[in-house]
Protein backbone atom coordinates (compact mmCIF):
# COMPACT_ATOMS: atom_id res chain seq x y z
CA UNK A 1 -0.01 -48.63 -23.60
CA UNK A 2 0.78 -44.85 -22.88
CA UNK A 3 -2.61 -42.72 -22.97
CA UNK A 4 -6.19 -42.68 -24.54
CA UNK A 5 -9.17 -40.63 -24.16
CA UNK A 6 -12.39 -43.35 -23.92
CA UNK A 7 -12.71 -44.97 -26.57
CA UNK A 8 -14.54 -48.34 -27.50
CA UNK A 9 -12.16 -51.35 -27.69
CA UNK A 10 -13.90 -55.14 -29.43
CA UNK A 11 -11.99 -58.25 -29.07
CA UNK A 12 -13.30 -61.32 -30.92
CA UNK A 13 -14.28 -64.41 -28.52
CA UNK A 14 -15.03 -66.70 -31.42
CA UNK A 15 -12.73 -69.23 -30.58
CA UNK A 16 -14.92 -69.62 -27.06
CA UNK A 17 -18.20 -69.49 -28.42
CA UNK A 18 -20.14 -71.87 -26.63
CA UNK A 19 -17.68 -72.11 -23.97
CA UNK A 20 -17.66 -70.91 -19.92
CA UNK A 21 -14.84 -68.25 -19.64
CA UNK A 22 -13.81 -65.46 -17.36
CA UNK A 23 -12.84 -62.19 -18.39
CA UNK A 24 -9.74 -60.37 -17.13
CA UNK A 25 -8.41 -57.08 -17.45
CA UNK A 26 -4.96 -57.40 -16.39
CA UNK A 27 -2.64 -54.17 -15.39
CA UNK A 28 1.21 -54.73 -15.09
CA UNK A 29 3.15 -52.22 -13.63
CA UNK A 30 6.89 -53.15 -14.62
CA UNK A 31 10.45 -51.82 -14.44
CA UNK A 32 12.70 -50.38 -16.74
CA UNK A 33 16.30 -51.76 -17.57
CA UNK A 34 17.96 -50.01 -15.03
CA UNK A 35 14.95 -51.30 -12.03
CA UNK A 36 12.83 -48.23 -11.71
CA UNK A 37 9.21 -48.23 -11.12
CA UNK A 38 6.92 -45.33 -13.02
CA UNK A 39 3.74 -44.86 -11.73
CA UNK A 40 0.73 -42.73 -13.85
CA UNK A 41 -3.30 -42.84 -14.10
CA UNK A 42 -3.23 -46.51 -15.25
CA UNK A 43 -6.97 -48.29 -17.20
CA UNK A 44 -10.23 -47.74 -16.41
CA UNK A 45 -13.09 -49.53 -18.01
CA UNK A 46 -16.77 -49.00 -18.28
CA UNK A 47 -19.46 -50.11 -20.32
CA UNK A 48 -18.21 -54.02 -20.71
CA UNK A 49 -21.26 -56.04 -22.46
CA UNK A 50 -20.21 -59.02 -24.82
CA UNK A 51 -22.48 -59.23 -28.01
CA UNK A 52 -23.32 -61.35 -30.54
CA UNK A 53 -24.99 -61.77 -33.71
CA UNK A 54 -23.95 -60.79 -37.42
CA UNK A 55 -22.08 -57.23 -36.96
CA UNK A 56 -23.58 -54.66 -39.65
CA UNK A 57 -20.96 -52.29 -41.44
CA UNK A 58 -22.07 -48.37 -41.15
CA UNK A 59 -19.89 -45.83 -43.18
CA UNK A 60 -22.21 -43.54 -41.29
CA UNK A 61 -21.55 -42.08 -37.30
CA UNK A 62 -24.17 -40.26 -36.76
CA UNK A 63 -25.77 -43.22 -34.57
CA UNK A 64 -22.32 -43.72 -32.74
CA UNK A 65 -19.98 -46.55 -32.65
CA UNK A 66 -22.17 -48.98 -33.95
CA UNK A 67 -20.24 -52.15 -34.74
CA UNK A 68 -16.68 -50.28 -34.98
CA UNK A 69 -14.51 -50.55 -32.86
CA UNK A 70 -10.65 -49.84 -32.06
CA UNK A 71 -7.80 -51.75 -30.30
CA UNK A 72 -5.28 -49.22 -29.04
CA UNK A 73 -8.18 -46.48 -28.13
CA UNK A 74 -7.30 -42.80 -29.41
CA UNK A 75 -9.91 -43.11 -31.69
CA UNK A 76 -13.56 -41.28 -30.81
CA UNK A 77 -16.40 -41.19 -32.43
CA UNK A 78 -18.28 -37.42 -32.19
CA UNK A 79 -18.62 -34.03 -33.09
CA UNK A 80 -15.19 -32.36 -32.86
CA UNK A 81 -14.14 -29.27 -30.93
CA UNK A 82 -10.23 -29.38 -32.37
CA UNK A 83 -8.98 -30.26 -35.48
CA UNK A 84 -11.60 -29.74 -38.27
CA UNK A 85 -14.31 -27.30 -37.27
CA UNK A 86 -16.80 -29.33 -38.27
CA UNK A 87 -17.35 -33.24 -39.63
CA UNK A 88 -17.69 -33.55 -43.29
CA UNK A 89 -21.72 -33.96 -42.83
CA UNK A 90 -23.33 -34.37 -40.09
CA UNK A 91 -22.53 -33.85 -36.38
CA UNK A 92 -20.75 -37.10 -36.15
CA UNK A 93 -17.37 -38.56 -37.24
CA UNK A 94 -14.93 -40.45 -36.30
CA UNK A 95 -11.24 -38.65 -35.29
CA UNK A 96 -8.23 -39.17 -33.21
CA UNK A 97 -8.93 -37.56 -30.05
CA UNK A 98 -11.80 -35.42 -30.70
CA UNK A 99 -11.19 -32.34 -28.59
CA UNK A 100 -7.29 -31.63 -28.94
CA UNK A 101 -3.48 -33.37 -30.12
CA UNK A 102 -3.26 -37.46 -30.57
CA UNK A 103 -0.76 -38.51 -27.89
CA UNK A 104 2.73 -39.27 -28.87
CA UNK A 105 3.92 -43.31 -29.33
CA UNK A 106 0.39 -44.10 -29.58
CA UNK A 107 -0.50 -46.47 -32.73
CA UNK A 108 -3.88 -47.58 -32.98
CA UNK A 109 -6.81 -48.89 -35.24
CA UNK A 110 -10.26 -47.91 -35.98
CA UNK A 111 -11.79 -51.16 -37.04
CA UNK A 112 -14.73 -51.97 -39.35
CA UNK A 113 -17.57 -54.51 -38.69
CA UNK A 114 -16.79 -57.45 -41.70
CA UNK A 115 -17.95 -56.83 -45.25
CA UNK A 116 -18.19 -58.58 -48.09
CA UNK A 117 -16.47 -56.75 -51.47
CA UNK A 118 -19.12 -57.00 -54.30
CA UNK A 119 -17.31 -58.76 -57.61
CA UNK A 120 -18.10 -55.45 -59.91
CA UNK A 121 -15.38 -53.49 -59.56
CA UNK A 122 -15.24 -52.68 -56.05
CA UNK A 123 -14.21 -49.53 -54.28
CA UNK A 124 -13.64 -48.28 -51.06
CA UNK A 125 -14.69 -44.61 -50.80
CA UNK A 126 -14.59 -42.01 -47.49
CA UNK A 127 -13.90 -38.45 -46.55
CA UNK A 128 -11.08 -37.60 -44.73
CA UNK A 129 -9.18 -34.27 -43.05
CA UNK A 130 -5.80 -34.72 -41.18
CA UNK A 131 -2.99 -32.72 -39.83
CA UNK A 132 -0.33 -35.15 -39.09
CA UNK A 133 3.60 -34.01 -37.40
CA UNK A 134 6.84 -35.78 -39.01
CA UNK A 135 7.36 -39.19 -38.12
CA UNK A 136 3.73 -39.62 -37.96
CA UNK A 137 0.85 -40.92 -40.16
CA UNK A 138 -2.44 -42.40 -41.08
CA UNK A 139 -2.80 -45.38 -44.05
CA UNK A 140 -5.95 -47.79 -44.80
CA UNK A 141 -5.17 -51.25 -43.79
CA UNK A 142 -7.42 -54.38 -44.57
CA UNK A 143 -7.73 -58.11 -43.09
CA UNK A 144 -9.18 -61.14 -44.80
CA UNK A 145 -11.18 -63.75 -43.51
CA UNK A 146 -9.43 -67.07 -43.87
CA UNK A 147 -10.70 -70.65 -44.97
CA UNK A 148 -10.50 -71.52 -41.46
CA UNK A 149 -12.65 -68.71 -40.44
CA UNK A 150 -9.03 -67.15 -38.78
CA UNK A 151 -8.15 -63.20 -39.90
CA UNK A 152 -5.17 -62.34 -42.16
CA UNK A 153 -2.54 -60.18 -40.71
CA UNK A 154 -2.91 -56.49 -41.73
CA UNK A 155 -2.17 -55.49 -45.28
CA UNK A 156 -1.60 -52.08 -46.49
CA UNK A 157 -3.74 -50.61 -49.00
CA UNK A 158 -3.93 -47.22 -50.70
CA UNK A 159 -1.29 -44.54 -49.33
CA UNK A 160 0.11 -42.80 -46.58
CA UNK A 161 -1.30 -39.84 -45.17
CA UNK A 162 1.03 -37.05 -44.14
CA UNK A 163 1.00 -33.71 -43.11
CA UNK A 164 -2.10 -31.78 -43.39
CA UNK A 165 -4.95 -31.56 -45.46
CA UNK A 166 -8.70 -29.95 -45.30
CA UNK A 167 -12.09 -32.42 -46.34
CA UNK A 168 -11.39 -34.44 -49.22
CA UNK A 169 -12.48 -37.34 -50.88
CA UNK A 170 -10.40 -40.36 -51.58
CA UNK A 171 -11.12 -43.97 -53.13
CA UNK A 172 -8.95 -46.91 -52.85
CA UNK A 173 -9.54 -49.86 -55.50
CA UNK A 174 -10.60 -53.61 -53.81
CA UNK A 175 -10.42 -55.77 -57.09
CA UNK A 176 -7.65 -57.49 -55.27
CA UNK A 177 -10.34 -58.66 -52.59
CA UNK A 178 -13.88 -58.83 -54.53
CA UNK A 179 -15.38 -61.47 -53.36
CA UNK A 180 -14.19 -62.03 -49.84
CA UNK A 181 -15.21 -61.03 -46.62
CA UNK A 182 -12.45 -58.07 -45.12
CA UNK A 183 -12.72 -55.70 -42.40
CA UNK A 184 -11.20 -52.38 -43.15
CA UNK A 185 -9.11 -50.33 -40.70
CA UNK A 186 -8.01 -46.78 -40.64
CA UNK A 187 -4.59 -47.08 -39.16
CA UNK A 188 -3.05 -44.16 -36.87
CA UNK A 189 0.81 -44.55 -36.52
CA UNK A 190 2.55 -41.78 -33.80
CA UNK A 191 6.28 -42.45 -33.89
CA UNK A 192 9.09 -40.79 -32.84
CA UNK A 193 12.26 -38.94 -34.59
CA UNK A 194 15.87 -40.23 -34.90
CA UNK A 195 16.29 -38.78 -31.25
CA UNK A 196 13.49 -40.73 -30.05
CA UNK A 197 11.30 -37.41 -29.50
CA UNK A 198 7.54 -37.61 -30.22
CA UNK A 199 5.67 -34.82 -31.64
CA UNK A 200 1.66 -34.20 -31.78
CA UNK A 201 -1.02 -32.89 -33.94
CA UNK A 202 -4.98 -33.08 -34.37
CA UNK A 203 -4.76 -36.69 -36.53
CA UNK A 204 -6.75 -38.01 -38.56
CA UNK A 205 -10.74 -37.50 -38.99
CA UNK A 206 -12.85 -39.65 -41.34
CA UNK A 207 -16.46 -39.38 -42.32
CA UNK A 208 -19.12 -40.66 -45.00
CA UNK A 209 -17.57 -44.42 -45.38
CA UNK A 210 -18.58 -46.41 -48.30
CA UNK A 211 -18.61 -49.53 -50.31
CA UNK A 212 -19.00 -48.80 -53.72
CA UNK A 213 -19.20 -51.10 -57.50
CA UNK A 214 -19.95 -50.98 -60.69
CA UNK A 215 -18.12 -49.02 -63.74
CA UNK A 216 -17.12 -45.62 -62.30
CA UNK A 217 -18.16 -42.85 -64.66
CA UNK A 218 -15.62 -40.28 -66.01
CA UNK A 219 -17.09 -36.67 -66.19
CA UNK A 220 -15.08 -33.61 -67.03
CA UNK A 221 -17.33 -30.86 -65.06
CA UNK A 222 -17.36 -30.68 -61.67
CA UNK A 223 -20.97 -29.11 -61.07
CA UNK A 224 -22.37 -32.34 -59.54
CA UNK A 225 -19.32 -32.71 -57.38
CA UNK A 226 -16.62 -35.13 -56.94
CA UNK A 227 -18.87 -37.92 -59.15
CA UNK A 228 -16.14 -40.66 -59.63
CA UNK A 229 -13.05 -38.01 -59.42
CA UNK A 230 -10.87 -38.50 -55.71
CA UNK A 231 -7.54 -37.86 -54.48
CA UNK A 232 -4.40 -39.88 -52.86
CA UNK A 233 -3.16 -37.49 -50.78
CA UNK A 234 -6.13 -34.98 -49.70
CA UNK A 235 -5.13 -30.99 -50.82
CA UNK A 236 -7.25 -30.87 -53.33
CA UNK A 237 -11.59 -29.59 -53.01
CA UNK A 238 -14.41 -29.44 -55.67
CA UNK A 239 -16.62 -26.71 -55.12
CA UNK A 240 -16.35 -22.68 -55.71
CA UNK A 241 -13.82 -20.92 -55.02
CA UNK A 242 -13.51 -18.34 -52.29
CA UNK A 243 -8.97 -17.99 -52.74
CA UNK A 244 -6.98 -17.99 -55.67
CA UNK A 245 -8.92 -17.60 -59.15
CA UNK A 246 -12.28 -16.35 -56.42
CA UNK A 247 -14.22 -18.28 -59.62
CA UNK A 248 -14.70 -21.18 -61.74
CA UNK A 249 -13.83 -20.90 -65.59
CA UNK A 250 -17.29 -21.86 -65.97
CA UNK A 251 -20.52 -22.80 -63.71
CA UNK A 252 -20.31 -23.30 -59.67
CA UNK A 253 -17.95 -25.75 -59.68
CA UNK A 254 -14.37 -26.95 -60.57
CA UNK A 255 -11.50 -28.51 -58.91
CA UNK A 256 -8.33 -26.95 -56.75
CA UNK A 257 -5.94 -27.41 -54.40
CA UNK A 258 -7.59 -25.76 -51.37
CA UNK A 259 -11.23 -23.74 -52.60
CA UNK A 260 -10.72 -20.97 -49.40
CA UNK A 261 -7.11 -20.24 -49.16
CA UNK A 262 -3.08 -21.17 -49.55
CA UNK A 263 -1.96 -25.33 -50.00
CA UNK A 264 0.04 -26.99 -47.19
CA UNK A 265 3.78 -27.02 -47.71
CA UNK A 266 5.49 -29.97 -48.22
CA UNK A 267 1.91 -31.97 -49.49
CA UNK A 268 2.13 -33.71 -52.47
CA UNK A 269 -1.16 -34.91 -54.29
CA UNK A 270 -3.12 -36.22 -57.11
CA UNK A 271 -6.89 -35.56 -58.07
CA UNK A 272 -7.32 -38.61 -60.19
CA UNK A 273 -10.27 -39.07 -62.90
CA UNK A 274 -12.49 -42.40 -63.09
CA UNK A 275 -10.71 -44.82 -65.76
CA UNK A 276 -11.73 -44.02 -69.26
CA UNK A 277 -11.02 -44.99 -72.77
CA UNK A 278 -9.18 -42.80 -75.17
CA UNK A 279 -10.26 -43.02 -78.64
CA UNK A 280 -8.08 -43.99 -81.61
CA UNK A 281 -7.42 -41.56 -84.07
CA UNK A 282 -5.48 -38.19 -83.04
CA UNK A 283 -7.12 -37.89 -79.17
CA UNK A 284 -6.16 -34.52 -77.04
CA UNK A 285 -6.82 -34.01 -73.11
CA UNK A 286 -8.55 -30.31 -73.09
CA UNK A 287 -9.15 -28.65 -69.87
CA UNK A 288 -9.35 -24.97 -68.75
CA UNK A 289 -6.75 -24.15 -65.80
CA UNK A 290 -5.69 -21.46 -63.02
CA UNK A 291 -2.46 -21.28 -61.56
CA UNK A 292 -0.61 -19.66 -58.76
CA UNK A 293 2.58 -21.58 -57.66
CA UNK A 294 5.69 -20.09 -55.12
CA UNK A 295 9.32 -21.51 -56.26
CA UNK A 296 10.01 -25.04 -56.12
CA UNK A 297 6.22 -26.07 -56.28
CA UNK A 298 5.06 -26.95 -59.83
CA UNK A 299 1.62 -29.48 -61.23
CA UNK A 300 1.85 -31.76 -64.41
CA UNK A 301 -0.59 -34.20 -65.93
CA UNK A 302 -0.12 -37.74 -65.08
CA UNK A 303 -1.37 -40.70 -66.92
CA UNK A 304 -1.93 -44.56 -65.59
CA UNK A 305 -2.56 -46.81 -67.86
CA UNK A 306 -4.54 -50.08 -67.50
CA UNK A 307 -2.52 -53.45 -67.99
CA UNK A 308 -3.13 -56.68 -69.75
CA UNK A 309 -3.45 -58.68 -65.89
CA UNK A 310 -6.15 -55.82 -64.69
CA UNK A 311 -3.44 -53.74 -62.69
CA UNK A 312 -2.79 -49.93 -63.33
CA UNK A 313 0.58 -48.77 -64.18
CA UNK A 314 2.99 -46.56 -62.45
CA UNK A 315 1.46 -42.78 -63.14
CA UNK A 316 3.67 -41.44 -66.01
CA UNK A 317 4.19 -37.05 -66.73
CA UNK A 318 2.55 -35.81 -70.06
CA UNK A 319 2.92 -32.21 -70.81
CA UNK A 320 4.79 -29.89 -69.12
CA UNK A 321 5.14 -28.61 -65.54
CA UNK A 322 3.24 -25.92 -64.57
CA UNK A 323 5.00 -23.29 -62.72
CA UNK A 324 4.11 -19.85 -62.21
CA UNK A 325 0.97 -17.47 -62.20
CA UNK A 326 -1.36 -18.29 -65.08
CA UNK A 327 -5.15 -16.82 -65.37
CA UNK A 328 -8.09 -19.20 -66.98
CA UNK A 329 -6.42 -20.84 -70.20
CA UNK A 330 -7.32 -23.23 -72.28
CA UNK A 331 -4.59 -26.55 -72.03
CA UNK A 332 -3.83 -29.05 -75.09
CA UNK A 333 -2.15 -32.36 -74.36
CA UNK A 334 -1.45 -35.16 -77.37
CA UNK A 335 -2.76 -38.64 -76.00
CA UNK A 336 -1.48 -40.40 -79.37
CA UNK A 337 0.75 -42.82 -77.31
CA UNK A 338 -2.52 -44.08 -75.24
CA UNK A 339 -5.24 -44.27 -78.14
CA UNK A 340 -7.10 -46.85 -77.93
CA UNK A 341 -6.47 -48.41 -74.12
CA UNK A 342 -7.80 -47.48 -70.96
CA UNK A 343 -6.15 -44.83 -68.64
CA UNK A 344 -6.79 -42.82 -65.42
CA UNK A 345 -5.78 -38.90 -65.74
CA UNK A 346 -4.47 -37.42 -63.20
CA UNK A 347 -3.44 -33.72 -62.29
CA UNK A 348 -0.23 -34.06 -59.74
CA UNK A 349 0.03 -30.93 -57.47
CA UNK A 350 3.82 -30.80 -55.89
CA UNK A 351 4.69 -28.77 -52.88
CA UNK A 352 8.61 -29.22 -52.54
CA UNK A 353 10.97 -27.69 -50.20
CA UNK A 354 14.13 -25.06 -51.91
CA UNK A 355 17.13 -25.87 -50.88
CA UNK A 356 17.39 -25.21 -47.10
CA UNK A 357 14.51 -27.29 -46.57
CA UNK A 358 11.74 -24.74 -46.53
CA UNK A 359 7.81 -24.83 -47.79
CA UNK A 360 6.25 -22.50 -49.34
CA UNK A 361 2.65 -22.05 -50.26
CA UNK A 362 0.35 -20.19 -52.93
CA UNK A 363 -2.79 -20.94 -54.09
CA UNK A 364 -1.81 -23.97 -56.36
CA UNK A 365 -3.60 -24.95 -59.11
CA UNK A 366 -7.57 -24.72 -60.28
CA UNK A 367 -8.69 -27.04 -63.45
CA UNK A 368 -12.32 -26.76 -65.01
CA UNK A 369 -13.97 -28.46 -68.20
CA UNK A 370 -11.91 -31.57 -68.53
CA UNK A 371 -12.48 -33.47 -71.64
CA UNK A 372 -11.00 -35.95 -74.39
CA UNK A 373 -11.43 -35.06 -77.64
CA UNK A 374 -10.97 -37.25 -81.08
CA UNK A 375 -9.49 -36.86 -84.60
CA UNK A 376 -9.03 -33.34 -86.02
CA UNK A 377 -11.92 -32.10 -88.09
């Protein structure tokens, strides 16, 4: 329903393998509750072929659709000319409408080929940009092949995406599903407001897809990059800085909440560390942090911690809230109440509203040379 640029729509004909069927594409043209017609552009089709053989999953566009596919259109798969100025890497990514605003009242999904979660650990890691009004949003979803060989509804996983944010990278644990077969779908919601008004934006972009396992590896420098480190919410980069400090405490590389200029208002976000054991003993989080932050926008420390049936806590403040302007200084937080277990660290950037409900923006907060240290010498 409503509109769609051409996109690639699959529909599963499993349950007539074998089978001599016709194939329909059926237009109704109805009436509202009070009997009047609307007329508009109405479907076209093109390129109908059915398929078969085992699909392949591609976290990779640069050859096209491959086996993804979507089932409300909107999505594209291409090199944009709105929205981001560029894909992540590459010339290719998929992005919701790839050359201006999503349409309004427009859900739809871009669907994955069928995978099968590895048993070690599993993650699900991608690049993503967005720039989403109010009322709308993006969130992973996933479906499970049955016993029966049917698919599970669509569950949630990971968070919401809202508002806006530049490239970023963000991971989303599987343990829940290692083992089974899933397809993954990135899930574009365009609602309305309470007065049943839609608004539009440039969406949601993805890029660089992958299945990953094995025991992530926490590092406390960011010179190789993002390594195991991601976000929930987008906001924050890894790279040098061309805003805010203009340069790492030390090297090429460190973490902050936008590397070229000012955070979004209203964005909320965490850059979140691999899991790691703190040692027993006296143990201290050390890193090395920049600041710039307008009134009502603050960043703290969080901590997860890892629980006896495998499942991470809610994320719990350590330290203080930092507030403020603050040039390169060395940070000290006691971990006493976690030695010995495994946590995930994260560094939660808040962008509030005062109280007449407007953002403002600075250039948030930089961290560099992240590290857990042991008992006092």
């Amino acid at each position: 329903t409503r509109f769609s640029d051409w996109s690639r729509v699959g529909i599963d004909l499993s349950a007539y393998a074998g089978q001599t069927v016709r194939i329909a594409f059926f237009h109704r043209a109805g009436r509202d509750g009070y009997g009047r017609a609307s007329e508009s552009h109405g479907w076209f089709v093109d390129g109908i072929e059915i398929v078969s053989g085992t699909p392949h999953f591609s976290g990779n566009f640069e050859w096209g659709w491959k086996d993804w596919n979507t089932d409300h259109g909107v999505w594209q798969i291409g090199s944009p000319t709105a929205g981001p100025a560029q894909c992540f890497e590459g010339t290719n990514c998929a992005g919701t409408v790839l050359g201006g605003s999503y349409p309004g009242y427009t859900d739809s999904r871009l669907i994955s080929a069928p995978l099968d979660v590895p048993t070690d650990q599993p993650r699900l890691r991608f690049r993503q940009w967005y720039s989403y009004s109010s009322y709308d949003s993006g969130i992973v979803q996933l479906s499970r092949l049955e016993a029966d060989g049917a698919w599970s509804g669509w569950i949630d996983i990971g968070e919401s995406q809202t508002s806006f944010s530049d490239w970023s990278r963000t991971a989303i644990d599987l343990r829940e599903f290692a083992g089974q077969t899933v397809r993954i779908a990135f899930f574009h919601r365009a609602g309305r407001d309470g007065y049943g008004r839609a608004s539009e934006s440039h969406g949601w972009f993805v890029d660089g897809i992958e299945l990953v396992s094995g025991t992530p590896h926490f590092s406390g420098g960011f010179e190789d990059g993002w390594q195991d480190w991601h976000t929930d919410h987008g906001v924050w980069g890894i790279g040098a800085p061309t805003a805010g400090p203009e340069q790492c405490h030390d090297g090429a590389g460190c973490a902050g909440t936008v590397l070229d200029g000012a955070y979004p208002g209203y964005t909320d976000s965490r850059l979140i560390s691999a899991p790691l054991d703190v040692p027993a003993g006296s143990p201290r989080l050390q890193f090395w942090q920049w600041h710039s932050y307008s009134s009502y926008d603050s960043g703290i420390v969080q901590v997860s911690l890892l629980e006896a049936g495998g499942t991470w806590s809610a994320w719990a403040d350590v330290g203080v809230s930092q507030t403020g302007v603050l040039d390169w200084s060395l940070a000290t937080l006691d971990l006493s109440a976690y030695a010995g277990q495994t946590v995930r660290i994260a560094f939660f950037h808040r962008a509030g509203r005062d109280g007449y409900g407007r953002a403002s923006e600075s250039h948030g907060w930089f961290v560099d040379d992240i590290r857990i240290i042991g008992d006092l010498q």
